[in-house]
PDB file of N, CA and C in Angstrom:
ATOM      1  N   UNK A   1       4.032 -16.407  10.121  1.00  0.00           N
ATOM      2  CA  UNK A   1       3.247 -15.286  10.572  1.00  0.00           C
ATOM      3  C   UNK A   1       3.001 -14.368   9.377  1.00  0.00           C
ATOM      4  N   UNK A   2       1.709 -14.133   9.073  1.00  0.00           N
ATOM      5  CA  UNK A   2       1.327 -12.957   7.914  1.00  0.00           C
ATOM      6  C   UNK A   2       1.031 -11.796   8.569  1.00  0.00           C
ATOM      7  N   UNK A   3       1.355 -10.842   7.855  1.00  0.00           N
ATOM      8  CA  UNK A   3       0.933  -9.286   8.411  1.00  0.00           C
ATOM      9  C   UNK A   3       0.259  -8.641   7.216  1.00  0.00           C
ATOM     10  N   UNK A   4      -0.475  -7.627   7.541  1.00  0.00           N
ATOM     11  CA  UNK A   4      -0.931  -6.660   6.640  1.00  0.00           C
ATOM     12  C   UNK A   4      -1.461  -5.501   6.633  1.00  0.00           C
ATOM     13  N   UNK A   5      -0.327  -4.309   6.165  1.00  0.00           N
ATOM     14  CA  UNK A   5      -0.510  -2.983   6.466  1.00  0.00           C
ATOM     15  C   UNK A   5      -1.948  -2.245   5.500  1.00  0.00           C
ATOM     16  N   UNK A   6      -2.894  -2.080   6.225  1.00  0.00           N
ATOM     17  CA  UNK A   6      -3.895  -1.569   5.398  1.00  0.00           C
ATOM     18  C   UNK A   6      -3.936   0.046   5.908  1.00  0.00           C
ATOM     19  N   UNK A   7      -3.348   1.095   4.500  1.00  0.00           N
ATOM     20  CA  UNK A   7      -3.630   1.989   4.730  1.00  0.00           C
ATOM     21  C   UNK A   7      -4.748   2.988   3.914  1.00  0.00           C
ATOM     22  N   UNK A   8      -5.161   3.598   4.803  1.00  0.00           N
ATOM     23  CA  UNK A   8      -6.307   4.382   4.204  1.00  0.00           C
ATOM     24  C   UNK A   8      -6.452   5.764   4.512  1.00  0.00           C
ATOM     25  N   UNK A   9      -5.580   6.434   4.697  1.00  0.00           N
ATOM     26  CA  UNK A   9      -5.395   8.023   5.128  1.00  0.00           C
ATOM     27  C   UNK A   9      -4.734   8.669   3.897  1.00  0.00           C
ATOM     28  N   UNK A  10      -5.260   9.423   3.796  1.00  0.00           N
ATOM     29  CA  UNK A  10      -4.455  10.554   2.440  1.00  0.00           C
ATOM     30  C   UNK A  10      -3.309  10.531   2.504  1.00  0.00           C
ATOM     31  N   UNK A  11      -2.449  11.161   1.312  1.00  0.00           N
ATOM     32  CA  UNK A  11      -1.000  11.225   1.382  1.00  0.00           C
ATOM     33  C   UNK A  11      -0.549  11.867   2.165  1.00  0.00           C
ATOM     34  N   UNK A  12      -1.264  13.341   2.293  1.00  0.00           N
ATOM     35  CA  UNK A  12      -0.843  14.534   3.188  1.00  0.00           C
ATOM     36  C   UNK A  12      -1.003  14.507   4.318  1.00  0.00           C
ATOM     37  N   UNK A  13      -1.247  13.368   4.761  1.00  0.00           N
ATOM     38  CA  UNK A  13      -1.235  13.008   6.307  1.00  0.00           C
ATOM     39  C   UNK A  13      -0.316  12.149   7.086  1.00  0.00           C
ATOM     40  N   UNK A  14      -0.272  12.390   8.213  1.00  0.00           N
ATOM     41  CA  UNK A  14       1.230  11.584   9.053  1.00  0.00           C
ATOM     42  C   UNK A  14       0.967  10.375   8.826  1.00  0.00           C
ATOM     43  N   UNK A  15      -0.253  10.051   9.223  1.00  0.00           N
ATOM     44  CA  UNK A  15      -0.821   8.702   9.232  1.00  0.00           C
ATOM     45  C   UNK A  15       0.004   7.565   8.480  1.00  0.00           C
ATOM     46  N   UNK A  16       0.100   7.996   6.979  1.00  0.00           N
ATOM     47  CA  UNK A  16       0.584   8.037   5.670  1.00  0.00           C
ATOM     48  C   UNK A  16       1.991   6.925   6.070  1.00  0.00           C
ATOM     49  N   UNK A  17       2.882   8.311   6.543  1.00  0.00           N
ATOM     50  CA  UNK A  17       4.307   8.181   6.501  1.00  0.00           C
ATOM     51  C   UNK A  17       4.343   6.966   8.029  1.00  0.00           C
ATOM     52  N   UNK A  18       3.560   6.827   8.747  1.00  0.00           N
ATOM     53  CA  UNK A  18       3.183   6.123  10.211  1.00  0.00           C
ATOM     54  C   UNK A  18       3.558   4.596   9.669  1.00  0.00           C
ATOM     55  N   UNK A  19       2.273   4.461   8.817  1.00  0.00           N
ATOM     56  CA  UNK A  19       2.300   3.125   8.463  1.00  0.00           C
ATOM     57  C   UNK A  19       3.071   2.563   7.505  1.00  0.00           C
ATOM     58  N   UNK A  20       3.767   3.505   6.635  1.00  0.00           N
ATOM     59  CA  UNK A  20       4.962   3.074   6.182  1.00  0.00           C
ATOM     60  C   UNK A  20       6.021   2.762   6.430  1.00  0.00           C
ATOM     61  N   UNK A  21       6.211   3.228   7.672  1.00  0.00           N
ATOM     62  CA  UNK A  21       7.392   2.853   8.608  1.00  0.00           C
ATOM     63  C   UNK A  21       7.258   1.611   8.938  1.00  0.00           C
ATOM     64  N   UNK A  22       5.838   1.578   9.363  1.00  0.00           N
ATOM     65  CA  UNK A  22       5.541  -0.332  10.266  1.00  0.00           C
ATOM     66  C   UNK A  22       5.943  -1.444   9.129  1.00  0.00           C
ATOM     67  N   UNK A  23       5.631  -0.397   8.073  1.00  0.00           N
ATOM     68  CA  UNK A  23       5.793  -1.836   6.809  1.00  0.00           C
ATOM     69  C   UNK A  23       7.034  -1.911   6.375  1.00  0.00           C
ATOM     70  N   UNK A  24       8.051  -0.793   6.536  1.00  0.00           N
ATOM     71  CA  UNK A  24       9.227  -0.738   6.068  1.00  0.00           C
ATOM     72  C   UNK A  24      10.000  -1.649   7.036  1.00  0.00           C
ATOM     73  N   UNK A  25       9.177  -1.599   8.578  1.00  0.00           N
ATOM     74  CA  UNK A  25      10.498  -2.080   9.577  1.00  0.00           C
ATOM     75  C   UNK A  25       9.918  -3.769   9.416  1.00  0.00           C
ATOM     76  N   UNK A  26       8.820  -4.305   9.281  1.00  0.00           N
ATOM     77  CA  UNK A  26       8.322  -5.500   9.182  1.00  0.00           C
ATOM     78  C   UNK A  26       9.092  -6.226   7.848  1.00  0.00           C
ATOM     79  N   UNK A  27       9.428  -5.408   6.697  1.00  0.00           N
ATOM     80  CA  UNK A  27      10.088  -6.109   5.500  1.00  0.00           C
ATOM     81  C   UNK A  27      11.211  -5.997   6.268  1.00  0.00           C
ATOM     82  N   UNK A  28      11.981  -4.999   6.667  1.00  0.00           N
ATOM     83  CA  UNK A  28      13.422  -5.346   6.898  1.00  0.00           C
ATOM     84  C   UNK A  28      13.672  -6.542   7.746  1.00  0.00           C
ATOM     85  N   UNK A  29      12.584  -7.115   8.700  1.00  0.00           N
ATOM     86  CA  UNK A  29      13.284  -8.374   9.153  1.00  0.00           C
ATOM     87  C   UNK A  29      12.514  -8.857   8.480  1.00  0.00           C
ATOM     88  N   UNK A  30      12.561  -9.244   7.366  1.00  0.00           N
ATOM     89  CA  UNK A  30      12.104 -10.578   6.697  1.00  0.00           C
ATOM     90  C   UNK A  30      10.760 -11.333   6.290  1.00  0.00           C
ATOM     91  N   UNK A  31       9.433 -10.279   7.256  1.00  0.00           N
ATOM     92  CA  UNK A  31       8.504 -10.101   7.116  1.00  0.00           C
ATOM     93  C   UNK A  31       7.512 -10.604   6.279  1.00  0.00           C
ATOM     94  N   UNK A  32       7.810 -10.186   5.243  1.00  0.00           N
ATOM     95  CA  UNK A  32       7.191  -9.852   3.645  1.00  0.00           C
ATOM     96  C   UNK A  32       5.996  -9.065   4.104  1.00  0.00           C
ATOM     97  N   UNK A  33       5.512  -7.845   4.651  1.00  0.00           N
ATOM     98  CA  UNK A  33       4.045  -7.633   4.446  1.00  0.00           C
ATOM     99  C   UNK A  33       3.258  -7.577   3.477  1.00  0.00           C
ATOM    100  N   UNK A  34       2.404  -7.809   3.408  1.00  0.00           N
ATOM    101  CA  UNK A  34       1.058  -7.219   2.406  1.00  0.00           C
ATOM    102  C   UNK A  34       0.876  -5.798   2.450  1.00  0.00           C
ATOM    103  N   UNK A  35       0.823  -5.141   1.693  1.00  0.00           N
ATOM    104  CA  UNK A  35       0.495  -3.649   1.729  1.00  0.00           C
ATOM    105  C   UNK A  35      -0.831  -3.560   1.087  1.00  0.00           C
ATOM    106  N   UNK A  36      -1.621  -3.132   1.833  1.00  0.00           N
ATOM    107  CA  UNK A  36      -3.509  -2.650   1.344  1.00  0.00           C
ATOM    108  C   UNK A  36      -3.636  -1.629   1.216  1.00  0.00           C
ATOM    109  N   UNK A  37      -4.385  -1.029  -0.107  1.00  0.00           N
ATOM    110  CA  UNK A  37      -4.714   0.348   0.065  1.00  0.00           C
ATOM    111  C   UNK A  37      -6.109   0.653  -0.412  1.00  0.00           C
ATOM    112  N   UNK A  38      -6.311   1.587   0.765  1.00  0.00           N
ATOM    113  CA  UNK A  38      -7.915   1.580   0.643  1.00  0.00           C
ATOM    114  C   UNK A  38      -8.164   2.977   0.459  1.00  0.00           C
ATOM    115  N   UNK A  39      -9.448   3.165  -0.049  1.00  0.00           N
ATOM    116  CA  UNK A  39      -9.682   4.652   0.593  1.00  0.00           C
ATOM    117  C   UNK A  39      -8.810   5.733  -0.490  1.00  0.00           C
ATOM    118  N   UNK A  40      -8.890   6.811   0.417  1.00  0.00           N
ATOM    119  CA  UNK A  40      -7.737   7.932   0.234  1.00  0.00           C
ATOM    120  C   UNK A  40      -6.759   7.645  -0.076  1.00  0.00           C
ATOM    121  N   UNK A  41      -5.987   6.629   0.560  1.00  0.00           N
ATOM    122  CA  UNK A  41      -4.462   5.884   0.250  1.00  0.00           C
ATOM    123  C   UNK A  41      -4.274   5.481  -1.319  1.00  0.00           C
ATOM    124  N   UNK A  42      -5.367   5.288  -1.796  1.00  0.00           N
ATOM    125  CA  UNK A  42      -4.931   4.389  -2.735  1.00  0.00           C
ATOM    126  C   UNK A  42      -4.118   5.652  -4.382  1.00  0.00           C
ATOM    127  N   UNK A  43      -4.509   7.231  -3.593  1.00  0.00           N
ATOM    128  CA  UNK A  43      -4.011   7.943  -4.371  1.00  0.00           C
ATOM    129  C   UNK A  43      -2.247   8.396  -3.716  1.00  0.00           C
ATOM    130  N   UNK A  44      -1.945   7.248  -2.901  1.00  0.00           N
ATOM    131  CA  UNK A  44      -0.251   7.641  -3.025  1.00  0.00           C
ATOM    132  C   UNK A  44       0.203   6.353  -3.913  1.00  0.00           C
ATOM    133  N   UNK A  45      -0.398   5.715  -4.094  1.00  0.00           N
ATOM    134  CA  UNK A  45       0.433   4.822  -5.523  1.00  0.00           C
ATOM    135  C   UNK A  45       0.512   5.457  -6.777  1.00  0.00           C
ATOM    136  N   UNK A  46      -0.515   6.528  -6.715  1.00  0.00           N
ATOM    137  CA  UNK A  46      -0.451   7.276  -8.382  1.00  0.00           C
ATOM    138  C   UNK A  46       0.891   7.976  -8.361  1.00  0.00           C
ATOM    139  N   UNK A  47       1.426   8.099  -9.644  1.00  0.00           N
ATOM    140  CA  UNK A  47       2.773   8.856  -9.778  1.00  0.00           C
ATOM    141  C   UNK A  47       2.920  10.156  -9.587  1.00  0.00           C
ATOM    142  N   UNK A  48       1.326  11.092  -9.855  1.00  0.00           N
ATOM    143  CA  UNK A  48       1.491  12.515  -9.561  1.00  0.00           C
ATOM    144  C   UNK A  48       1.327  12.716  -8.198  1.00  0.00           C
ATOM    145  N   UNK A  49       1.390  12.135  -6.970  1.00  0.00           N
ATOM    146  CA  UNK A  49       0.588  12.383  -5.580  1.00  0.00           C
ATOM    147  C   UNK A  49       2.470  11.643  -4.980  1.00  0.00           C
ATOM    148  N   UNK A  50       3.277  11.840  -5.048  1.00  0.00           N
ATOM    149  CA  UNK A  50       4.412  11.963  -3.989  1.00  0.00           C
ATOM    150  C   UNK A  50       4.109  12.694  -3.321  1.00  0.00           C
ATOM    151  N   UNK A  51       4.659  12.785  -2.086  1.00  0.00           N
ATOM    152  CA  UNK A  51       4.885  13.875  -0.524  1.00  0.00           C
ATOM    153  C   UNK A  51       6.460  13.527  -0.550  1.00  0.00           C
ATOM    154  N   UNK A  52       6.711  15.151  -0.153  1.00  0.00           N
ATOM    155  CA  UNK A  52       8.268  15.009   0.845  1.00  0.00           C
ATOM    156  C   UNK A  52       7.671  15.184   2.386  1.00  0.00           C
ATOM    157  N   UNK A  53       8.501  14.698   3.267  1.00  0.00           N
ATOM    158  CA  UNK A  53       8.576  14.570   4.413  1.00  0.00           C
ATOM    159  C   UNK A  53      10.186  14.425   4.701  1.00  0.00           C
ATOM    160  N   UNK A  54      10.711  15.556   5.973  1.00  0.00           N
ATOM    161  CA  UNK A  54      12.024  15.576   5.997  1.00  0.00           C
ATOM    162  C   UNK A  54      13.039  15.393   4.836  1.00  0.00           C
ATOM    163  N   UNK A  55      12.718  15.630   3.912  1.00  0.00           N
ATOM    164  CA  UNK A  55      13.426  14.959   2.694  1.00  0.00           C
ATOM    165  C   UNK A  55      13.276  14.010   2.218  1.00  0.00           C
ATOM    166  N   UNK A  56      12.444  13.369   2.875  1.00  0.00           N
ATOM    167  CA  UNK A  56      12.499  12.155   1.892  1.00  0.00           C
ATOM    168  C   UNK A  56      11.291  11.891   1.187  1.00  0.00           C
ATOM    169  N   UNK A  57      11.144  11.228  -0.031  1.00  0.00           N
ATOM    170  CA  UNK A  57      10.257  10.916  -0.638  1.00  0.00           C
ATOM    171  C   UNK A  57       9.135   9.494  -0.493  1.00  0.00           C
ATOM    172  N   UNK A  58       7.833   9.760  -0.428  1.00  0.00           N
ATOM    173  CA  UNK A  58       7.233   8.925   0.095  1.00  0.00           C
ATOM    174  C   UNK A  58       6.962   7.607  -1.209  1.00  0.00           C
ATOM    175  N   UNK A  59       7.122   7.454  -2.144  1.00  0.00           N
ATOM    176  CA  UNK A  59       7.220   6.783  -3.397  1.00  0.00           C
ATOM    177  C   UNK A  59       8.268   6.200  -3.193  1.00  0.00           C
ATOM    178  N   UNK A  60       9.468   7.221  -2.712  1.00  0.00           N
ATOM    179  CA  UNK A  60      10.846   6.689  -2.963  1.00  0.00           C
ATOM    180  C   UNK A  60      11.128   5.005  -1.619  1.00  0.00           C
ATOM    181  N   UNK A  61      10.199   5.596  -0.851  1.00  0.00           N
ATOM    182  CA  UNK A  61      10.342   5.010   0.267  1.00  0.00           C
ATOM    183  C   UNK A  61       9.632   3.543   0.208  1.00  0.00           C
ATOM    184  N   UNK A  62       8.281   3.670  -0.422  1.00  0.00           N
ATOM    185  CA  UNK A  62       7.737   2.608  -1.105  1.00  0.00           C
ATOM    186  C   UNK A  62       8.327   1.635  -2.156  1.00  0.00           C
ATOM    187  N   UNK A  63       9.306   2.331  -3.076  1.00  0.00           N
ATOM    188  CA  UNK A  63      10.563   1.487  -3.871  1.00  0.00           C
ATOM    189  C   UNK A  63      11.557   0.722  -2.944  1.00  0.00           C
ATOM    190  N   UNK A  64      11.102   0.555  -1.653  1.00  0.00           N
ATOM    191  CA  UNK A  64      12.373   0.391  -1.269  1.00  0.00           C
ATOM    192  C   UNK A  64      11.316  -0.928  -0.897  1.00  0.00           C
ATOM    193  N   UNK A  65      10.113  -1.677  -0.764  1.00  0.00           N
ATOM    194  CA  UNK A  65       9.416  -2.859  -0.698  1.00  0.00           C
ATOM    195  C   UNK A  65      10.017  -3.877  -1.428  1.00  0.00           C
ATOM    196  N   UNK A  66       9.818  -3.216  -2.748  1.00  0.00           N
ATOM    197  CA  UNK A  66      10.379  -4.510  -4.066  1.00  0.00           C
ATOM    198  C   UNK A  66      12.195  -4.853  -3.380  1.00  0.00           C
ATOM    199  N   UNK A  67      13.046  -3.963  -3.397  1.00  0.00           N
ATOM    200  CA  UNK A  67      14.305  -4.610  -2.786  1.00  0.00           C
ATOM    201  C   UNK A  67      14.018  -5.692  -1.453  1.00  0.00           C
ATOM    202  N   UNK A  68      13.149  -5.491  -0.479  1.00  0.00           N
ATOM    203  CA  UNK A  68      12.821  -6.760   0.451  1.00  0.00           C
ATOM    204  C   UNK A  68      12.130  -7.761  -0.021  1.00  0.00           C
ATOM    205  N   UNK A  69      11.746  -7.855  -1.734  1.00  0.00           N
ATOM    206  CA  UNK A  69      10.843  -8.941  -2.242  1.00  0.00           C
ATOM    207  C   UNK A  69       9.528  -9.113  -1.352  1.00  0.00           C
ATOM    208  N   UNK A  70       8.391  -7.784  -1.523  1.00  0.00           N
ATOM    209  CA  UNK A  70       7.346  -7.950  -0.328  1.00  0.00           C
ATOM    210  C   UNK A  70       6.239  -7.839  -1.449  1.00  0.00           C
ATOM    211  N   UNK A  71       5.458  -8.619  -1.425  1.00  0.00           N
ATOM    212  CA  UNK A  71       4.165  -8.529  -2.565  1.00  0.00           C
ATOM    213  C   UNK A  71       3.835  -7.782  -3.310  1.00  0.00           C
ATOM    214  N   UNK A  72       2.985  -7.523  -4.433  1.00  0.00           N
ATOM    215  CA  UNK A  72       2.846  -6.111  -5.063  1.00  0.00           C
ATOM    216  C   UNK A  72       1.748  -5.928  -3.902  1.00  0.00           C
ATOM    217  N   UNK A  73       1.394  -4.409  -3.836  1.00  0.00           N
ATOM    218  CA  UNK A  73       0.353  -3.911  -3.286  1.00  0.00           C
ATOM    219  C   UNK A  73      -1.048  -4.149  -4.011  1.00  0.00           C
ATOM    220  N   UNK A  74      -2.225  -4.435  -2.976  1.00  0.00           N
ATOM    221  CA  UNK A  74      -3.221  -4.641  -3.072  1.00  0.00           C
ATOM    222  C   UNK A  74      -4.210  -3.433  -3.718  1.00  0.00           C
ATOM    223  N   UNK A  75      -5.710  -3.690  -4.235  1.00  0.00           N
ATOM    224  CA  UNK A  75      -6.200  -2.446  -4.245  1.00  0.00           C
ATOM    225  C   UNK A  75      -7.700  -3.036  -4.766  1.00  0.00           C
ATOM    226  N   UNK A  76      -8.538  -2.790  -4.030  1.00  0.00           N
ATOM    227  CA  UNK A  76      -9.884  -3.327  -4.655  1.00  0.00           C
ATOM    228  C   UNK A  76     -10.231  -3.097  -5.810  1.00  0.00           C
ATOM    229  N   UNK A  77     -10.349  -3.764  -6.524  1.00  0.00           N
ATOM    230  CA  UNK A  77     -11.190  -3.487  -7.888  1.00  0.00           C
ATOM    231  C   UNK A  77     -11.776  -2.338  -7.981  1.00  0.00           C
ATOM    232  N   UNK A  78     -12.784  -1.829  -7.711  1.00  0.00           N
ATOM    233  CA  UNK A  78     -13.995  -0.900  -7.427  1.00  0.00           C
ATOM    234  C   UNK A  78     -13.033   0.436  -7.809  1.00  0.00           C
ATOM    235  N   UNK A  79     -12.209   0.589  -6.640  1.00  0.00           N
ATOM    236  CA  UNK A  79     -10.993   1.909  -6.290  1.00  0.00           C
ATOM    237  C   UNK A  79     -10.307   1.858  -7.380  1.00  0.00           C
ATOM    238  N   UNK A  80      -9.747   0.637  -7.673  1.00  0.00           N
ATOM    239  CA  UNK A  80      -8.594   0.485  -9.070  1.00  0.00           C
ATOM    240  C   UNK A  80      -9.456   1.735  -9.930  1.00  0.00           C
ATOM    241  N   UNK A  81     -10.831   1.086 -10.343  1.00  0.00           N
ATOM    242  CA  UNK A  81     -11.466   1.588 -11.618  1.00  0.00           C
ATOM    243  C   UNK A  81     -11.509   3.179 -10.894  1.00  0.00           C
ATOM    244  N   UNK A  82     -12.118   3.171  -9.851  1.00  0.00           N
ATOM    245  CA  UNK A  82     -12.806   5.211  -9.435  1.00  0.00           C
ATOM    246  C   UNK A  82     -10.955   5.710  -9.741  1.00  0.00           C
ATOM    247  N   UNK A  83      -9.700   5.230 -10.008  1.00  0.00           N
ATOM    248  CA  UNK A  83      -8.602   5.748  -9.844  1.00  0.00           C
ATOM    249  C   UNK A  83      -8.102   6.018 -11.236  1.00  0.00           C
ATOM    250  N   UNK A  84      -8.615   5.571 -11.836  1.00  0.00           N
ATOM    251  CA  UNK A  84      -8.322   5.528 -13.308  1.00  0.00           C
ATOM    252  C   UNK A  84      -7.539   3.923 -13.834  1.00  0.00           C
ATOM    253  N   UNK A  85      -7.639   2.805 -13.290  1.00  0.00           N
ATOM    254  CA  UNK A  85      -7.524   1.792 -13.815  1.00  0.00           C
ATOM    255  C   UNK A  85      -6.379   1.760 -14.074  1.00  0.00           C
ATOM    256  N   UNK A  86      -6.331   0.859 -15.337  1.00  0.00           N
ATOM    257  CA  UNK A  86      -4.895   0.719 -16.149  1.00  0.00           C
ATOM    258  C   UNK A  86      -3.898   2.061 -17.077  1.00  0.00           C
ATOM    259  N   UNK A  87      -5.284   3.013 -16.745  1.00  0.00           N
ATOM    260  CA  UNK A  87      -5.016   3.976 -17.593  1.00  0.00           C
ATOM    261  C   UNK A  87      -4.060   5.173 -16.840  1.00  0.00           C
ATOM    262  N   UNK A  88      -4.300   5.234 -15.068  1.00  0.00           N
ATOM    263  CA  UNK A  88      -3.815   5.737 -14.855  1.00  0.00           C
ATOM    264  C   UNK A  88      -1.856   5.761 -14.374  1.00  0.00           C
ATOM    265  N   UNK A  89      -1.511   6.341 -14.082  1.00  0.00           N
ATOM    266  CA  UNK A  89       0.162   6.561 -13.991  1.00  0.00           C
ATOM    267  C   UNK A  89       0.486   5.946 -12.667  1.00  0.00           C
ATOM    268  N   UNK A  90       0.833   4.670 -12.222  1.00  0.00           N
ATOM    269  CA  UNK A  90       1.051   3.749 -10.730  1.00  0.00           C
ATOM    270  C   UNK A  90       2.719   3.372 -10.791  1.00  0.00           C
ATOM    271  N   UNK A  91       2.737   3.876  -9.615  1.00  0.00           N
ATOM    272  CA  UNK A  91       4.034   3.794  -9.296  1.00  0.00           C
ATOM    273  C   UNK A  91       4.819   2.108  -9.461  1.00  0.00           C
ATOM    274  N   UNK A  92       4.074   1.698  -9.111  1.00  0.00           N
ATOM    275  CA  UNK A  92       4.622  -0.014  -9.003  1.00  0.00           C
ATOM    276  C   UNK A  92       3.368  -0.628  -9.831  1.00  0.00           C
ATOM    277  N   UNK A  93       3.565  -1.871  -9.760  1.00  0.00           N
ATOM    278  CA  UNK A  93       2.687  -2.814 -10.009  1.00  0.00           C
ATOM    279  C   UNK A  93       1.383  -2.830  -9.187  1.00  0.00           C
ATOM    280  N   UNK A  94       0.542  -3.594  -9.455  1.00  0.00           N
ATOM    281  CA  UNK A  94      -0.992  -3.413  -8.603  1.00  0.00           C
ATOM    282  C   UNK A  94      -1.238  -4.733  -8.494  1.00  0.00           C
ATOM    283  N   UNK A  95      -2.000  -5.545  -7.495  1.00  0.00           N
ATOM    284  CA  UNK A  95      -2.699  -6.693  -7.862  1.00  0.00           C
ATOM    285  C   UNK A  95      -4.122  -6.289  -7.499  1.00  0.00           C
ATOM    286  N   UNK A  96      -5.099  -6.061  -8.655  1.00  0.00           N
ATOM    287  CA  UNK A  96      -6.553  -6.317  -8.119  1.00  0.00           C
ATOM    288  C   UNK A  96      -7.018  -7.341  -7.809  1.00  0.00           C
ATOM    289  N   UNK A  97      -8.046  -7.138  -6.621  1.00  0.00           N
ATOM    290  CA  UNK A  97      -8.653  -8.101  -5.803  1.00  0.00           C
ATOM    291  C   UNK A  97     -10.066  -7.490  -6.084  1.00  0.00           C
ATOM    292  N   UNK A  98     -10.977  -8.576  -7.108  1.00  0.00           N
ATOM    293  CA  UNK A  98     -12.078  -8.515  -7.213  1.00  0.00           C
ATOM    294  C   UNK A  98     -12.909  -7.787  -5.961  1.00  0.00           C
ATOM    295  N   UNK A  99     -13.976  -7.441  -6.200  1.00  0.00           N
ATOM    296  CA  UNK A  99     -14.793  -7.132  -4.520  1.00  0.00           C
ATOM    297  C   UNK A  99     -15.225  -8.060  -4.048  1.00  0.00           C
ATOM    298  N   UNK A 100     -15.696  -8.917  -4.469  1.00  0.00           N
ATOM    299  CA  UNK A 100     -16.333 -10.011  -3.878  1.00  0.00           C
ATOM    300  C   UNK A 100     -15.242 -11.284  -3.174  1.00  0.00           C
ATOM    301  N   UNK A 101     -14.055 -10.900  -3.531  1.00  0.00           N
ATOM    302  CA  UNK A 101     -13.248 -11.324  -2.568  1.00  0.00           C
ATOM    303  C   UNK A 101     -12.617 -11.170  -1.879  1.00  0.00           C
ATOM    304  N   UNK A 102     -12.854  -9.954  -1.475  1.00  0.00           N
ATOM    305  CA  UNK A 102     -11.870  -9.054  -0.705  1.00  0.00           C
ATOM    306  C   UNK A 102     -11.844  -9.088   0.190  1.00  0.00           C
ATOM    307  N   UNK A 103     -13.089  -9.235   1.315  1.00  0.00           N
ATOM    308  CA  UNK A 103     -12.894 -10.063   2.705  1.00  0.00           C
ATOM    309  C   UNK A 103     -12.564 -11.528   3.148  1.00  0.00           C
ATOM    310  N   UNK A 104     -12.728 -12.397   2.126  1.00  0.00           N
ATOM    311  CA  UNK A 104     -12.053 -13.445   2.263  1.00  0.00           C
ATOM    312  C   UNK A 104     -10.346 -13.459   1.892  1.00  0.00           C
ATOM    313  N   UNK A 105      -9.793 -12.862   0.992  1.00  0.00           N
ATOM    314  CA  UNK A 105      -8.486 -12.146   1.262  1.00  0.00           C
ATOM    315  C   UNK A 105      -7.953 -11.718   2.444  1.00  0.00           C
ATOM    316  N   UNK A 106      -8.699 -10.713   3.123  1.00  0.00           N
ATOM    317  CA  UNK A 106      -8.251 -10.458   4.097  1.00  0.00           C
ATOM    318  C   UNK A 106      -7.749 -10.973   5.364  1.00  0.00           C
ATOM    319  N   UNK A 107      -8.884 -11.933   5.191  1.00  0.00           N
ATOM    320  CA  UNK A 107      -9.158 -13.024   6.316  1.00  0.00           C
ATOM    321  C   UNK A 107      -7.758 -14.138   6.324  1.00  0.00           C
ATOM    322  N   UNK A 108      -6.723 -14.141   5.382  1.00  0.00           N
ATOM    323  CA  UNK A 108      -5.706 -14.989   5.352  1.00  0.00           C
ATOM    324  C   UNK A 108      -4.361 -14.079   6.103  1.00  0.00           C
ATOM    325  N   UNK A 109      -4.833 -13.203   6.816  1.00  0.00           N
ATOM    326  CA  UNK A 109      -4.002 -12.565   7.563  1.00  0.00           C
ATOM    327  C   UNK A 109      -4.270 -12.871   8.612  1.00  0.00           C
ATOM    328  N   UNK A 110      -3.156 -13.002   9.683  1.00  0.00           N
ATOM    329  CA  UNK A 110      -3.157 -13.246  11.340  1.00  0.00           C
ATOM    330  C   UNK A 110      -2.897 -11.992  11.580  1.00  0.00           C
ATOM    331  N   UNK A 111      -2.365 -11.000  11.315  1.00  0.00           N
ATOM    332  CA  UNK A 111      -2.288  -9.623  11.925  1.00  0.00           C
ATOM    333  C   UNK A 111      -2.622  -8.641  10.566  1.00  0.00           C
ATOM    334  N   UNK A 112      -3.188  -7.653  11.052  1.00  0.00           N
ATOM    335  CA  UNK A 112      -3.759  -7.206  10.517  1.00  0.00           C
ATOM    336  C   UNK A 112      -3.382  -5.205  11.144  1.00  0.00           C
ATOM    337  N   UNK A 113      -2.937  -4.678  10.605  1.00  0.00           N
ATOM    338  CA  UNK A 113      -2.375  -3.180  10.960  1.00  0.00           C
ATOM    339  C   UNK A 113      -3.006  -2.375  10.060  1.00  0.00           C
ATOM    340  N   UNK A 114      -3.825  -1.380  10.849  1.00  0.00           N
ATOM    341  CA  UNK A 114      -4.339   0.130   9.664  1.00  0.00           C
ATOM    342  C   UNK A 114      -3.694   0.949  10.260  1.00  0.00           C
ATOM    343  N   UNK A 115      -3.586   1.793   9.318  1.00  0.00           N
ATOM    344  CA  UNK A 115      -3.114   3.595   9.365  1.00  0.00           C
ATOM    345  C   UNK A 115      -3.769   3.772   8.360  1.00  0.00           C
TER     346      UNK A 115
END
């Protein structure tokens, strides 16, 4: 079974911390999700854009993927570049996904989750 959390809501939104949960509780059993970021989202991978929430840190919370061995996160080409590319400061690793393949990517998911 493949899953894949595609989020696209700003940092400063619940939304945010929503779908991180689904992806946090999907790696803990064994899961592996895909994490997508589209949109707005794709500025909580940058290093200056953390949120606290209850204390906790939303980056910090995202470090906690690589300990379940869950893919690097996704990010369209297009967004990579409007984000500042290689140049800018990313919390983890990135895998770009050309545009022109990005719906056929997608399409190798059986479930499919946005926030």
């Amino acid at each position: 079974m493949s899953f894949a959390i595609i989020q696209t809501s700003p940092v400063n939104h619940a939304a945010i911390w929503h779908g991180q949960d689904m992806l946090l509780a999907l790696a803990s059993v064994d899961l592996n999700p895909q994490l997508i970021l589209t949109g707005a989202a794709v500025q909580a991978w940058l290093s200056n854009q953390d949120q606290q929430r209850h204390g906790q840190s939303l980056h910090k919370r995202y470090a906690l993927l690589e300990l379940f061995d869950c893919p690097n996160v996704w990010i369209q080409a297009s967004e990579y570049l409007a984000a500042g590319g290689p140049d800018s400061n990313w919390i983890a690793t990135v895998e770009v996904i050309d545009d022109e393949l990005w719906s056929a990517r997608l399409e190798e998911f059986q479930h499919v989750l946005r926030y």
